[in-house]
Protein backbone atom coordinates (compact mmCIF):
# COMPACT_ATOMS: atom_id res chain seq x y z
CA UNK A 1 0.92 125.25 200.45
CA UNK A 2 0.25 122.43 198.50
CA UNK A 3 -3.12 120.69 198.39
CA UNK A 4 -3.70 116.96 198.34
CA UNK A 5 -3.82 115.77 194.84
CA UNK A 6 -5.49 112.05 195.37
CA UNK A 7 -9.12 111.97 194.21
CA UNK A 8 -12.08 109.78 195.84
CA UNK A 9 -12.59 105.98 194.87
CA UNK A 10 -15.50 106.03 192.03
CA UNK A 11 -18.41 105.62 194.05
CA UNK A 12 -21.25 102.46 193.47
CA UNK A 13 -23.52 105.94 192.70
CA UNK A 14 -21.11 107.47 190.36
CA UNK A 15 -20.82 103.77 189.00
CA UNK A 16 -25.08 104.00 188.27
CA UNK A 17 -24.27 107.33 186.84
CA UNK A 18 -21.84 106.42 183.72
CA UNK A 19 -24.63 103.33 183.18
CA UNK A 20 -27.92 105.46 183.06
CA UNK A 21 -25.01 107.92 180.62
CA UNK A 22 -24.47 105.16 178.34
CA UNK A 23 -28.37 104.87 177.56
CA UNK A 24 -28.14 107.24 174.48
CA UNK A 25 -31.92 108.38 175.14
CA UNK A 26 -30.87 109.16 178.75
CA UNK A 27 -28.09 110.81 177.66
CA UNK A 28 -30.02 112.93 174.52
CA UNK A 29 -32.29 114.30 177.48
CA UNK A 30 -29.46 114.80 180.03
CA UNK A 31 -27.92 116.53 177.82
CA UNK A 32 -30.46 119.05 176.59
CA UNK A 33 -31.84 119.95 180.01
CA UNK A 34 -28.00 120.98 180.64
CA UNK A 35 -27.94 123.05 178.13
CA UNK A 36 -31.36 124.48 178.44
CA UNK A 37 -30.63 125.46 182.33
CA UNK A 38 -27.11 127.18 180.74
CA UNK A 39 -29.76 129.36 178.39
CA UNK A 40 -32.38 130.42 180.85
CA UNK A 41 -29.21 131.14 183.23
CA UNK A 42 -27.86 133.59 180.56
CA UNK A 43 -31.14 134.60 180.23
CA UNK A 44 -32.16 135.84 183.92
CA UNK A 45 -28.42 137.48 184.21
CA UNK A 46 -29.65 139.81 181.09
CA UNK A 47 -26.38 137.97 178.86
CA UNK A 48 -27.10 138.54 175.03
CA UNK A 49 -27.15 134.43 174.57
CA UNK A 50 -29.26 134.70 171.39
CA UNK A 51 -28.25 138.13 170.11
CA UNK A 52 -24.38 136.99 170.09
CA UNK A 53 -24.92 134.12 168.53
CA UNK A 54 -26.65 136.24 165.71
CA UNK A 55 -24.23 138.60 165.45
CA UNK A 56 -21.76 136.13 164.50
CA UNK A 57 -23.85 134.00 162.45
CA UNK A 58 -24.60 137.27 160.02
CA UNK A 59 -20.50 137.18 159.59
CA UNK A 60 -18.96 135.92 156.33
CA UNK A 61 -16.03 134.24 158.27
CA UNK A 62 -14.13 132.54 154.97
CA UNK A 63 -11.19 135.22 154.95
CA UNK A 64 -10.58 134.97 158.64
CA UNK A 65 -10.94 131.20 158.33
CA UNK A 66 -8.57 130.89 155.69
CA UNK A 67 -5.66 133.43 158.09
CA UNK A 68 -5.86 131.00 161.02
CA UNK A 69 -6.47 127.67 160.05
CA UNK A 70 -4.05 124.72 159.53
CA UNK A 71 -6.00 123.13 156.98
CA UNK A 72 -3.67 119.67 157.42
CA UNK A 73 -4.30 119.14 160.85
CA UNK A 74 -5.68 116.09 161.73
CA UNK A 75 -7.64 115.10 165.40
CA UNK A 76 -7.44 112.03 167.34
CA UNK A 77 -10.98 110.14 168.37
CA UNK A 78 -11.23 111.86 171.68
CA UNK A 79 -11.31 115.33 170.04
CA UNK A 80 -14.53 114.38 168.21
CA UNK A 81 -16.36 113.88 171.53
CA UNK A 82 -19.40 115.42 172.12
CA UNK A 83 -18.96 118.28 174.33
CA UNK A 84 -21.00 120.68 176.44
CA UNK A 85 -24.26 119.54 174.67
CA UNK A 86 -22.58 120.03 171.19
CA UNK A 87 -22.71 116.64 168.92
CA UNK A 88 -19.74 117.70 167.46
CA UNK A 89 -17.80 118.94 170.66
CA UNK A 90 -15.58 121.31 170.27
CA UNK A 91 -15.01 121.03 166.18
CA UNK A 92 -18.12 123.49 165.35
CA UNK A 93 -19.44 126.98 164.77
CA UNK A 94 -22.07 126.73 167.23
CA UNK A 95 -19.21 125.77 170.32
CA UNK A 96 -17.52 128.64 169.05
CA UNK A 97 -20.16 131.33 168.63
CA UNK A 98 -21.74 130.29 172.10
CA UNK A 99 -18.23 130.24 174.27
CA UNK A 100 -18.00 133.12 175.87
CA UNK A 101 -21.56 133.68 176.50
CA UNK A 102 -22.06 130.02 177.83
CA UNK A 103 -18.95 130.50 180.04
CA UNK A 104 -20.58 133.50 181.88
CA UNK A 105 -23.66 131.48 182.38
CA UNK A 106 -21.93 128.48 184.25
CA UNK A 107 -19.35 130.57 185.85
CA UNK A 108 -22.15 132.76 187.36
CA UNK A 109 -22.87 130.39 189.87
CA UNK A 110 -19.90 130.85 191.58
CA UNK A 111 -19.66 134.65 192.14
CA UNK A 112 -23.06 135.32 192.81
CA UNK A 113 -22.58 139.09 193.28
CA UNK A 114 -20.57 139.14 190.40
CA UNK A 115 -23.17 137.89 188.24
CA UNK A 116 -22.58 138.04 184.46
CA UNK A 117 -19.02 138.92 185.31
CA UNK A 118 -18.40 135.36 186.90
CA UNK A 119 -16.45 134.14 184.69
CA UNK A 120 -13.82 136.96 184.48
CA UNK A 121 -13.37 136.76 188.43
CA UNK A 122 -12.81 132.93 188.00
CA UNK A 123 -9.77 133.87 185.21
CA UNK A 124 -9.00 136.73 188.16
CA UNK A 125 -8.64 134.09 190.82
CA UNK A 126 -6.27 131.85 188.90
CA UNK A 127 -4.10 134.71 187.60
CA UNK A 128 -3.56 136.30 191.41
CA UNK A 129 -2.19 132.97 192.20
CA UNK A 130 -0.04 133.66 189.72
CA UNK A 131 1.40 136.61 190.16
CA UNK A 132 1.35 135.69 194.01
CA UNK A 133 3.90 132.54 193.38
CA UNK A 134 5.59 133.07 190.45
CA UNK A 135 9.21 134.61 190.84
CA UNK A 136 9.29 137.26 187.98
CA UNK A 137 6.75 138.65 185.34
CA UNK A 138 7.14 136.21 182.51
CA UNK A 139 8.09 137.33 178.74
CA UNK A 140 6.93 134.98 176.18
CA UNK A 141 3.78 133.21 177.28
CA UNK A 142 1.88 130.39 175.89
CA UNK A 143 -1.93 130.00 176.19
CA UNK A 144 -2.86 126.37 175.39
CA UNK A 145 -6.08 126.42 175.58
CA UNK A 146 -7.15 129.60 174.03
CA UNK A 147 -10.51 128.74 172.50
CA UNK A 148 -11.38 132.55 171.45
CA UNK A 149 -9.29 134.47 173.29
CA UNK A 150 -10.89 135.13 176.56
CA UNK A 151 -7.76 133.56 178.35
CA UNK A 152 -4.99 135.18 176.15
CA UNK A 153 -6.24 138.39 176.57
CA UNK A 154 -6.51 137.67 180.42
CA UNK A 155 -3.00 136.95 180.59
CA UNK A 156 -1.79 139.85 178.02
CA UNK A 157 -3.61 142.32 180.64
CA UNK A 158 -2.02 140.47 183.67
CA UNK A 159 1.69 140.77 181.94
CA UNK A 160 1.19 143.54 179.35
CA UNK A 161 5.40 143.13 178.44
CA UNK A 162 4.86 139.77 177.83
CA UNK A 163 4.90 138.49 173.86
CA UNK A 164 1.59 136.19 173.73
CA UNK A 165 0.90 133.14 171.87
CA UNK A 166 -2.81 131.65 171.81
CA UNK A 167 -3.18 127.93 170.61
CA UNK A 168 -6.15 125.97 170.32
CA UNK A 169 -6.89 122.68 168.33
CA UNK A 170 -10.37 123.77 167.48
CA UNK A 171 -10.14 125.55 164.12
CA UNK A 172 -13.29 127.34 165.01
CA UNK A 173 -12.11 128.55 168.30
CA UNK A 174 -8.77 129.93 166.77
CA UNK A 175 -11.10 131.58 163.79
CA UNK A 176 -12.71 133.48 166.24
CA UNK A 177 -9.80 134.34 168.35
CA UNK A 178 -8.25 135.43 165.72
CA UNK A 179 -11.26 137.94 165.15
CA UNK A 180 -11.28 138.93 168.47
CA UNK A 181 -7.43 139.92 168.64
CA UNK A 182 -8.08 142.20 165.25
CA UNK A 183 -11.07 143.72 167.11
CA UNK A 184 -9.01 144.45 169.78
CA UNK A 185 -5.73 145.54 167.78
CA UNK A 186 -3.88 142.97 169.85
CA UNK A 187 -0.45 141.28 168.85
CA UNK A 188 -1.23 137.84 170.17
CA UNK A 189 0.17 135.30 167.69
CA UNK A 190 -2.59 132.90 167.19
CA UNK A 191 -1.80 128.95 166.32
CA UNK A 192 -3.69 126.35 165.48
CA UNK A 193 -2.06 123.14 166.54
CA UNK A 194 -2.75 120.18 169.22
CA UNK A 195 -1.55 120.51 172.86
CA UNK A 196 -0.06 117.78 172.83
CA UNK A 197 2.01 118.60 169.36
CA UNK A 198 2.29 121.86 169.37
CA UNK A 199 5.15 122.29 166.61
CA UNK A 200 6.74 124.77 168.52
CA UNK A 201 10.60 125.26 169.31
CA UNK A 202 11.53 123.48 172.36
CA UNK A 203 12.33 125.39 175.58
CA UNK A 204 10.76 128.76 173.99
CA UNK A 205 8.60 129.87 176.67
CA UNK A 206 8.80 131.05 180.18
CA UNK A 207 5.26 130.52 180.75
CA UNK A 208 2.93 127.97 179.35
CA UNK A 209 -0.31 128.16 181.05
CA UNK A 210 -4.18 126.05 180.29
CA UNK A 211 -7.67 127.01 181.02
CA UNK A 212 -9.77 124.59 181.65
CA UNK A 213 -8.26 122.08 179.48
CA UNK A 214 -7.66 118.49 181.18
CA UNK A 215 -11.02 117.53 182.42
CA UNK A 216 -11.61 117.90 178.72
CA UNK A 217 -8.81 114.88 177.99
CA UNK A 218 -8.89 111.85 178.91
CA UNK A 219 -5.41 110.52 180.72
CA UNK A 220 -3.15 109.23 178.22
CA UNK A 221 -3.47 113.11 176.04
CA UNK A 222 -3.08 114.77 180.00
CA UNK A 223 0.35 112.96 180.08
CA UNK A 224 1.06 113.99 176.35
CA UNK A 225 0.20 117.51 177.15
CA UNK A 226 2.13 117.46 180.71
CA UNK A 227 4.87 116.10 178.88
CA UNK A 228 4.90 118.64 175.59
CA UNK A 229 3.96 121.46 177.76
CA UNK A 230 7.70 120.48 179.83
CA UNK A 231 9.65 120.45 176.53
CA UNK A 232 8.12 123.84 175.72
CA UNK A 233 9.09 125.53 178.80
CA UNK A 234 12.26 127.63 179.75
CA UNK A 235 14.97 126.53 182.59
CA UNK A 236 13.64 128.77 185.59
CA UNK A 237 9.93 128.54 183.82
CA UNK A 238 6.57 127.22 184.31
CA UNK A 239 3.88 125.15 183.28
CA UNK A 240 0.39 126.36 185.32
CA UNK A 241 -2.92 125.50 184.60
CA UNK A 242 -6.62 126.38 186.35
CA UNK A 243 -9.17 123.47 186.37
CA UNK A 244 -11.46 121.56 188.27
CA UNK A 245 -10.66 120.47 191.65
CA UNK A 246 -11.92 117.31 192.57
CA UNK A 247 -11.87 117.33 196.16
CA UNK A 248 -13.62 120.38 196.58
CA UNK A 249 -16.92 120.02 198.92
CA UNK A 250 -18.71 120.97 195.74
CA UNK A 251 -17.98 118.24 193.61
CA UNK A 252 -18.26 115.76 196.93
CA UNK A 253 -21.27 117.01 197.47
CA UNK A 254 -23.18 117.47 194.61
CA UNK A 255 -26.64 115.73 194.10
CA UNK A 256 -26.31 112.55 191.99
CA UNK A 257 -29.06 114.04 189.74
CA UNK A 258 -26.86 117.50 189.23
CA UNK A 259 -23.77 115.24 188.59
CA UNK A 260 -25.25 113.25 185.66
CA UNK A 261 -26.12 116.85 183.85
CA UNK A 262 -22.58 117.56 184.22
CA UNK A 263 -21.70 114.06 183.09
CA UNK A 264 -23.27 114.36 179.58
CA UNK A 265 -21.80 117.33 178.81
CA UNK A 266 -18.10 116.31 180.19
CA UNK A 267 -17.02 112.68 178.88
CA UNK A 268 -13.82 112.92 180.20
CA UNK A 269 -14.29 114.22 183.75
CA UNK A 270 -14.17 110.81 185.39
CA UNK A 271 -10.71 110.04 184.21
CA UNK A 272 -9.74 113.72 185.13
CA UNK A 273 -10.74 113.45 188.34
CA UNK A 274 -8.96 109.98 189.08
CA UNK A 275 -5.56 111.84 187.70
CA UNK A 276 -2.91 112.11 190.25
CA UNK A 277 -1.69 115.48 188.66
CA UNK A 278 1.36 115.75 191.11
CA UNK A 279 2.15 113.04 190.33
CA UNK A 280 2.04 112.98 186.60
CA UNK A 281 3.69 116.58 186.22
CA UNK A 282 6.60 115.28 188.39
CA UNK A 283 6.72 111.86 186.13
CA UNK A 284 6.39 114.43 182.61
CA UNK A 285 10.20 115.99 184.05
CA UNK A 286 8.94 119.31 186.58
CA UNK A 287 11.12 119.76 189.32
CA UNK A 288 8.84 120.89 191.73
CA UNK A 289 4.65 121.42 191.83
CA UNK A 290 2.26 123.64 194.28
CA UNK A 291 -1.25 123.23 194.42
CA UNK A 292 -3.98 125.77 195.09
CA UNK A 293 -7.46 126.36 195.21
CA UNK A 294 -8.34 129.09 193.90
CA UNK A 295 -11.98 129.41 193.95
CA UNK A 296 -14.63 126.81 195.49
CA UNK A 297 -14.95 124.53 192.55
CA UNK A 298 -11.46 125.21 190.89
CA UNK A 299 -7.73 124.33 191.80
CA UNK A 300 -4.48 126.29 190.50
CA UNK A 301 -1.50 123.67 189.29
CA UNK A 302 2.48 125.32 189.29
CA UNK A 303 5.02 123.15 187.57
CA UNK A 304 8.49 124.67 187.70
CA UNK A 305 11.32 123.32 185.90
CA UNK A 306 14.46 124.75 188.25
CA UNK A 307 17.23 127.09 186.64
């Protein structure tokens, strides 16, 4: 079934919210006491937060660097955003040595008895949608939104015939991907390129799928991504993607206080939550999209293009 896709009117608290957020002191401490309640959360579910992050700071990471980078690539203003308490977002070492471990910290919270596995039954939840509602086993799959790897090896599990492209536009995401696949011995063809200019042949995938991408964009790159990601895909394919779902009792919910932690570390979740994404997918050229919820806080999007 398909879910209803129209978000909430910004409320006059939300409204107080984005004011107090636009204080930068406010925002300095918002932001720290997010990330220091992601820490002691890694912390009490025994993950390695501080031993990872030293593991991969002892690396000499030039070579790698050098084998995945596209060193001419150049980012638009909203890339440079500060992002999950990182000054410099997405675009440094720290974001990158700190992903995976972070993500099974805030994932946690939603498999409780899963605990530090959280975050892999999240990626579980949106692939059994998949391979619920799509009509045949895709075989050449795009991740969008790899960062480093976690989701392209997901899918390379969930389709093991399928050949596997992983594309992020953080060159310190894709460096560490990149590591990761040689760790693993995996064939994944990593590329570092925007979403929303990918470079890549027109109508060369069957599958192009995103992560938790858009409530990192604001509109206007959603529409350029909606719209790349339908040039990209195969007659008979689709474009899916797992994210945030704004109408969940969660999110409607949620203590004003809790919602301005999540606020400084997401700049762009206001304008993803005001996105009609039906809409927009069926405006980017889809033929038909399903919407499904696929865990409490998180929604499933599938974009077909008809054969």
């Amino acid at each position: 079934m398909t879910a209803a896709t129209a978000s909430p009117a910004v409320s006059p608290m939300t409204q107080v919210v984005n004011g107090l957020l636009a204080i930068k002191p406010l925002w300095n401490v918002a932001k720290w006491q997010a990330r220091t309640m992601m820490i002691k959360r890694a912390e009490r579910l025994g993950i390695p937060w501080r031993e990872t992050v030293k593991t991969y700071q002892a690396q000499d990471w030039d070579q790698t660097w050098q084998q995945a980078i596209n060193p001419d690539l150049t980012y638009p203003d909203y890339y440079q955003a500060s992002f999950h308490g990182y000054d410099q977002g997405h675009l440094c070492w720290e974001a990158a040595f700190e992903f995976e471990v972070a993500a099974n910290a805030v994932h946690s919270s939603l498999y409780p008895e899963a605990g530090a596995k959280g975050d892999l039954q999240l990626r579980q939840s949106y692939h059994d949608v998949l391979l619920a509602h799509l009509p045949q086993a895709p075989q050449r799959i795009l991740d969008l939104h790899c960062t480093v790897g976690l989701s392209s090896f997901t899918l390379q599990a969930c389709y093991p015939q399928a050949r596997l492209t992983g594309l992020d536009f953080s060159p310190y995401y894709v460096t560490l991907a990149h590591y990761n696949g040689q760790q693993q011995q995996s064939e994944i063809n990593w590329v570092h390129a925007l979403p929303e200019a990918t470079g890549l042949d027109a109508q060369s995938f069957d599958l192009v799928s995103a992560f938790l991408l858009f409530h990192e964009m604001p509109q206007d790159a959603a529409r350029r991504i909606f719209r790349e990601a339908r040039r990209l895909v195969k007659a008979g394919g689709n474009f899916t993607f797992m994210d945030m779902n704004p109408r969940s009792q969660a999110y409607v919910t949620m203590p004003p206080y809790v919602m301005t932690l999540l606020k400084s570390t997401e700049p762009f979740m206001d304008q993803y939550f005001a996105l009609d994404i039906e809409a927009e997918l069926l405006a980017a050229g889809f033929d038909h999209v399903e919407i499904y919820p696929n865990s409490s806080r998180h929604r499933t999007a599938i974009a077909t293009v008809q054969p």
